[in-house]
C-alpha atoms as a PDB file:
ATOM      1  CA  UNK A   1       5.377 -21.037  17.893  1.00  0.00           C
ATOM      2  CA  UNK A   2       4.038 -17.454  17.324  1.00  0.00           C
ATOM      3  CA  UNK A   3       6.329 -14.462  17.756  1.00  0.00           C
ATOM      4  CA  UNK A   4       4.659 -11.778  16.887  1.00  0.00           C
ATOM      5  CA  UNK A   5       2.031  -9.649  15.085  1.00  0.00           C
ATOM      6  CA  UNK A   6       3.493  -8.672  11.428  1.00  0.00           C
ATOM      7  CA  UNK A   7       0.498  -7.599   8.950  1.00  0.00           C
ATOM      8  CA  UNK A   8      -2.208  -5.833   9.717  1.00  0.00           C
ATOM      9  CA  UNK A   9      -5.061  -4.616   7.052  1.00  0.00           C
ATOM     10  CA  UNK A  10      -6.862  -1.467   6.917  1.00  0.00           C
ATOM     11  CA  UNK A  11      -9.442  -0.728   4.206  1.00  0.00           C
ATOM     12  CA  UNK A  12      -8.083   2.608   2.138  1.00  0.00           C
ATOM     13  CA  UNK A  13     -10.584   4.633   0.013  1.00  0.00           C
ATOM     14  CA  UNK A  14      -7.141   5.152  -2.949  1.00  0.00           C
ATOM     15  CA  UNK A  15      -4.019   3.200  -2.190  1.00  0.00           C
ATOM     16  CA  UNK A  16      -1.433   6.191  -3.649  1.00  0.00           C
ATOM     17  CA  UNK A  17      -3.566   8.757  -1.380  1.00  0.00           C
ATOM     18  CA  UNK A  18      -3.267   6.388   1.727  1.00  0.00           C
ATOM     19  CA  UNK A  19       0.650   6.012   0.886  1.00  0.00           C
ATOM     20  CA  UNK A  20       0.641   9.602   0.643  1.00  0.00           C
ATOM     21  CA  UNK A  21      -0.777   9.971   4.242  1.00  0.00           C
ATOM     22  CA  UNK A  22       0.511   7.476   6.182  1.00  0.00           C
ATOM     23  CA  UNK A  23       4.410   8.292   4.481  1.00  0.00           C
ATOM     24  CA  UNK A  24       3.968  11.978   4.576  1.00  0.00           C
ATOM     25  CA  UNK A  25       1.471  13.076   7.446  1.00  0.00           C
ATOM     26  CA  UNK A  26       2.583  10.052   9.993  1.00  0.00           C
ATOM     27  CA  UNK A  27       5.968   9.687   9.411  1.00  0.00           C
ATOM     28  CA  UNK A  28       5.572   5.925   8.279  1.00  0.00           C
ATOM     29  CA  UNK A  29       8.190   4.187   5.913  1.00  0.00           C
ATOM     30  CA  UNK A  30       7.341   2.614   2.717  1.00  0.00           C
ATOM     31  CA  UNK A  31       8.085  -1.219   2.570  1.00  0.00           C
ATOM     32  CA  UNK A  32       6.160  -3.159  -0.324  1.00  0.00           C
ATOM     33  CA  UNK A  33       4.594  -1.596  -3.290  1.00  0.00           C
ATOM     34  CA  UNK A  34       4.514  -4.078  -6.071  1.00  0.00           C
ATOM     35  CA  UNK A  35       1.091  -5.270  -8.259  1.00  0.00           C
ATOM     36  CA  UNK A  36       0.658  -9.228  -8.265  1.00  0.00           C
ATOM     37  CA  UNK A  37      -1.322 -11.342 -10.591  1.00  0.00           C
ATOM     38  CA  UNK A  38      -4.527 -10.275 -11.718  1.00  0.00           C
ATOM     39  CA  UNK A  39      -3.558  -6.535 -10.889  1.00  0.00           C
ATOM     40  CA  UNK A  40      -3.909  -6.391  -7.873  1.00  0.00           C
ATOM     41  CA  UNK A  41      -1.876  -4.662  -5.244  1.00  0.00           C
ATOM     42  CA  UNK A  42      -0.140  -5.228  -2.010  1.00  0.00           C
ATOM     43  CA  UNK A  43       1.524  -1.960  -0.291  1.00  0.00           C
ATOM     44  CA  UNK A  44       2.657  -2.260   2.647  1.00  0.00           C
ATOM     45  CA  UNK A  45       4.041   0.608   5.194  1.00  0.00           C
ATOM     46  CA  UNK A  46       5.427   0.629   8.524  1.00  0.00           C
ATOM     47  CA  UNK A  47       6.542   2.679  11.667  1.00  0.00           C
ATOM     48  CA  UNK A  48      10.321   3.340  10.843  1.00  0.00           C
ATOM     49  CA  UNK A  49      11.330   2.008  14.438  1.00  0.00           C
ATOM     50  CA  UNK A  50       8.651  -0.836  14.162  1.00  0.00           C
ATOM     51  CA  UNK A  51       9.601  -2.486  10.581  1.00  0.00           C
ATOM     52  CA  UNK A  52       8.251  -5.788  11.631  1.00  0.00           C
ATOM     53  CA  UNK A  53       5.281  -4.615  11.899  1.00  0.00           C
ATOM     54  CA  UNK A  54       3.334  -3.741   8.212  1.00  0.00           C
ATOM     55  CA  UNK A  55       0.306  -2.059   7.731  1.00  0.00           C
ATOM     56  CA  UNK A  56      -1.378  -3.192   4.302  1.00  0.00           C
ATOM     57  CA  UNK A  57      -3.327  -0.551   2.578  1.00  0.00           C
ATOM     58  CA  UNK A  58      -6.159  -2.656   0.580  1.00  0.00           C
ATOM     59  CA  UNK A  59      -9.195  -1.527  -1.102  1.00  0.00           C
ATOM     60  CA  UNK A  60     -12.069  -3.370  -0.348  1.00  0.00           C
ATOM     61  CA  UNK A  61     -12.779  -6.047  -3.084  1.00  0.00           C
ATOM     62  CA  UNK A  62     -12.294  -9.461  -3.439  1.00  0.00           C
ATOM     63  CA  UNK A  63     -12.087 -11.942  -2.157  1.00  0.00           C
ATOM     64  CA  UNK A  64     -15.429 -10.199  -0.232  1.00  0.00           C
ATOM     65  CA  UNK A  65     -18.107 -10.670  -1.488  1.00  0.00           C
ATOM     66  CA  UNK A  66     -19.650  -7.292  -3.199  1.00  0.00           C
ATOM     67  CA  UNK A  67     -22.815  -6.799  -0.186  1.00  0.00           C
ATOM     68  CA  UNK A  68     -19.712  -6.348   2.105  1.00  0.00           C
ATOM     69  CA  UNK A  69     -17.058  -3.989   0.073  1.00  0.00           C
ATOM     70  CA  UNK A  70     -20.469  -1.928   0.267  1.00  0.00           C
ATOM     71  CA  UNK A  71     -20.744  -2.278   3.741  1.00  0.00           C
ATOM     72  CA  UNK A  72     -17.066  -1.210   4.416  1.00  0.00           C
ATOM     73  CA  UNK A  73     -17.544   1.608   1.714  1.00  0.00           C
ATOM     74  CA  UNK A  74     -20.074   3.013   3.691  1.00  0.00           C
ATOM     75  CA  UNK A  75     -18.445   2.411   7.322  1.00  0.00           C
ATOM     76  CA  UNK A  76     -15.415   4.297   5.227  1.00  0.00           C
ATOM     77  CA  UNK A  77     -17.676   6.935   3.980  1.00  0.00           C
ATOM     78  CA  UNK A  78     -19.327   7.463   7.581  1.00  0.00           C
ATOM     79  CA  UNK A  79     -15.705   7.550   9.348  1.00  0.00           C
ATOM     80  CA  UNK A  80     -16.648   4.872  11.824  1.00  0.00           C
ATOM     81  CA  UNK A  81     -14.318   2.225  10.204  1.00  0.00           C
ATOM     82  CA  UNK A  82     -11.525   1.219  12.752  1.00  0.00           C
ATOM     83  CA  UNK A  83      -8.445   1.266  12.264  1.00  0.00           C
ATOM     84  CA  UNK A  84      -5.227   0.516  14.733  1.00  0.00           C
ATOM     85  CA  UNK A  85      -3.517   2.417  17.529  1.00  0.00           C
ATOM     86  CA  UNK A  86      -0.812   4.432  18.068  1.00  0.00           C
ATOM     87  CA  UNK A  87       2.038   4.699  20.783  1.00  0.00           C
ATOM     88  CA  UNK A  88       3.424   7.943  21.675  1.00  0.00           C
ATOM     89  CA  UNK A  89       5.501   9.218  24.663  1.00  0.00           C
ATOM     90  CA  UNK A  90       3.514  12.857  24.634  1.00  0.00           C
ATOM     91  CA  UNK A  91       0.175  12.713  23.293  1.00  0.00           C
ATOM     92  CA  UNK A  92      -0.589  15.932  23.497  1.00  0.00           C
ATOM     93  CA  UNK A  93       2.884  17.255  21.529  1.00  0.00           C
ATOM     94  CA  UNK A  94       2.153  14.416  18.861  1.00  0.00           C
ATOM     95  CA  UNK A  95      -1.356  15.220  18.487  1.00  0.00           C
ATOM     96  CA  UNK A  96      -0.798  19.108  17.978  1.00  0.00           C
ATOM     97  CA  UNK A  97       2.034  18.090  15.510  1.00  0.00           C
ATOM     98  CA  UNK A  98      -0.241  15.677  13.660  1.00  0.00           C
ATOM     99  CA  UNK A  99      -3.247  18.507  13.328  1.00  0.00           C
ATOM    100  CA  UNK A 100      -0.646  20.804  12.446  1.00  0.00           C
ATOM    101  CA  UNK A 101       0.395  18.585   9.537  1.00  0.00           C
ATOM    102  CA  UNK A 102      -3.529  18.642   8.618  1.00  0.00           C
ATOM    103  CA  UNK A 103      -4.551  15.123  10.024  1.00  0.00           C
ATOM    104  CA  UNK A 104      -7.982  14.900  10.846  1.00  0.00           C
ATOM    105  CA  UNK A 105      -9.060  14.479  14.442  1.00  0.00           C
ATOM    106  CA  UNK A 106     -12.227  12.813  16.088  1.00  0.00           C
ATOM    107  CA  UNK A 107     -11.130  13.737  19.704  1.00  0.00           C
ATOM    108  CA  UNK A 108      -8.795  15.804  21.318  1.00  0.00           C
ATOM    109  CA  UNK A 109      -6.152  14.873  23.937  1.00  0.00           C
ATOM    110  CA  UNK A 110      -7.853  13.278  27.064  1.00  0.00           C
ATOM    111  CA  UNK A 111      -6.805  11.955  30.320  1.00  0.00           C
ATOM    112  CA  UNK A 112      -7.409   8.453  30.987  1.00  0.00           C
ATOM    113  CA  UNK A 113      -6.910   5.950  33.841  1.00  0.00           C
ATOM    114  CA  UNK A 114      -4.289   4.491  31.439  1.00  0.00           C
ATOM    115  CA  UNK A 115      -2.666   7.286  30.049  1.00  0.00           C
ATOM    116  CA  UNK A 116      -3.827  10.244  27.672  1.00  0.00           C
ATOM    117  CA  UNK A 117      -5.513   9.215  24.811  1.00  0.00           C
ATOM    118  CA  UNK A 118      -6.371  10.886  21.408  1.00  0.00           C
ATOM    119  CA  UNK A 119      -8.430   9.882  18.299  1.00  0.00           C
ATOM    120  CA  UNK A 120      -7.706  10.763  14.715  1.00  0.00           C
ATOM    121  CA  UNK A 121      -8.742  10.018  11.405  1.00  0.00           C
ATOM    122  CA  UNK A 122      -6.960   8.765   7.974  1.00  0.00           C
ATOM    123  CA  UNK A 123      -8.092   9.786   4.826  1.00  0.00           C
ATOM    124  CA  UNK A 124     -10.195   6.632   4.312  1.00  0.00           C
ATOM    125  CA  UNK A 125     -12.265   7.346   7.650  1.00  0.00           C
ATOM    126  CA  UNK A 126     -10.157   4.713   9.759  1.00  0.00           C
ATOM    127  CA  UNK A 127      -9.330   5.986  13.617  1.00  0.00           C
ATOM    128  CA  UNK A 128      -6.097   5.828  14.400  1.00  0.00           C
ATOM    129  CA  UNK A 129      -6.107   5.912  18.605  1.00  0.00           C
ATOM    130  CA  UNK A 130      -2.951   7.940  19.704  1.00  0.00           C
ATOM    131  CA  UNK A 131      -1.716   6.774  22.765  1.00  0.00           C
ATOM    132  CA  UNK A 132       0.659   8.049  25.431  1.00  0.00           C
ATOM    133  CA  UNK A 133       0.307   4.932  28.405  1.00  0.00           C
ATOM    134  CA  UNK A 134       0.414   5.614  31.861  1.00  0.00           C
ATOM    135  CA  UNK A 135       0.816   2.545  34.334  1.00  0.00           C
ATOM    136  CA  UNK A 136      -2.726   1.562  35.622  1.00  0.00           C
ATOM    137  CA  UNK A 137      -4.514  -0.905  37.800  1.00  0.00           C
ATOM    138  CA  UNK A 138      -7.941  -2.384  37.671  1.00  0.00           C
ATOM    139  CA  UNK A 139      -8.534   0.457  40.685  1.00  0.00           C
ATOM    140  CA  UNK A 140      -7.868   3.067  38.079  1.00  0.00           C
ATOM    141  CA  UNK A 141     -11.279   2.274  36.565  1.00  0.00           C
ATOM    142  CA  UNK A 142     -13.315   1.411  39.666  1.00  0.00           C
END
């Protein structure tokens, strides 16, 4: 039986820069950092409440084939690539925090039918969709 989500992947531009980031601008903890045959390297980080779940920071590369690492290079490149969201009991307090702390953002706090909703950007070009969550109904939307 499944329990629960505990990798996820997101496609980094420079794995010590996207450490750098996610530890120092976002507040994540470091869990895995090690290189594993053939050099390659698995670094994982996580929300420090949220352990369970890691994010892996990967560079695009094998075992893709090279027509798509292009194609995610220049999704990266572009800043359309996506990337994961983000809970957060005051959007708007987290988001001026996050700006403050030089994080990129693609949109500004907004009110939604399910709470207020913000979108900001890694260093890679992955959005990261900060989310404060309201309770809503299908009406909400109608």
């Amino acid at each position: 039986m499944i329990t629960n989500v505990s990798l996820i992947s997101v496609f980094v531009n420079d794995i010590d820069e996207a450490k750098a980031f996610y530890t120092e601008k976002l507040g994540f903890t470091l869990q895995v950092d090690v290189t594993v045959g053939d050099g390659y390297r698995w670094c994982t980080v996580s929300q420090p409440d949220h352990p369970e779940l890691e994010i892996q920071l990967a560079l695009p590369g094998p075992p893709l084939d090279p027509e798509s690492v292009e194609a995610i290079k220049r999704m990266m490149a572009k800043g359309s690539m996506h990337g994961f969201g983000i809970a957060t009991e005051n959007c708007r307090k987290t988001f001026d925090e996050l700006v403050a702390r030089g994080v990129e953002y693609v949109q500004e706090p907004s009110d939604r039918p399910y709470g207020v909703e913000a979108v900001l950007r890694d260093n890679s070009g992955n959005w990261l969709v900060l989310v404060e969550k309201h309770p809503y109904t299908q009406s909400d939307f109608d």
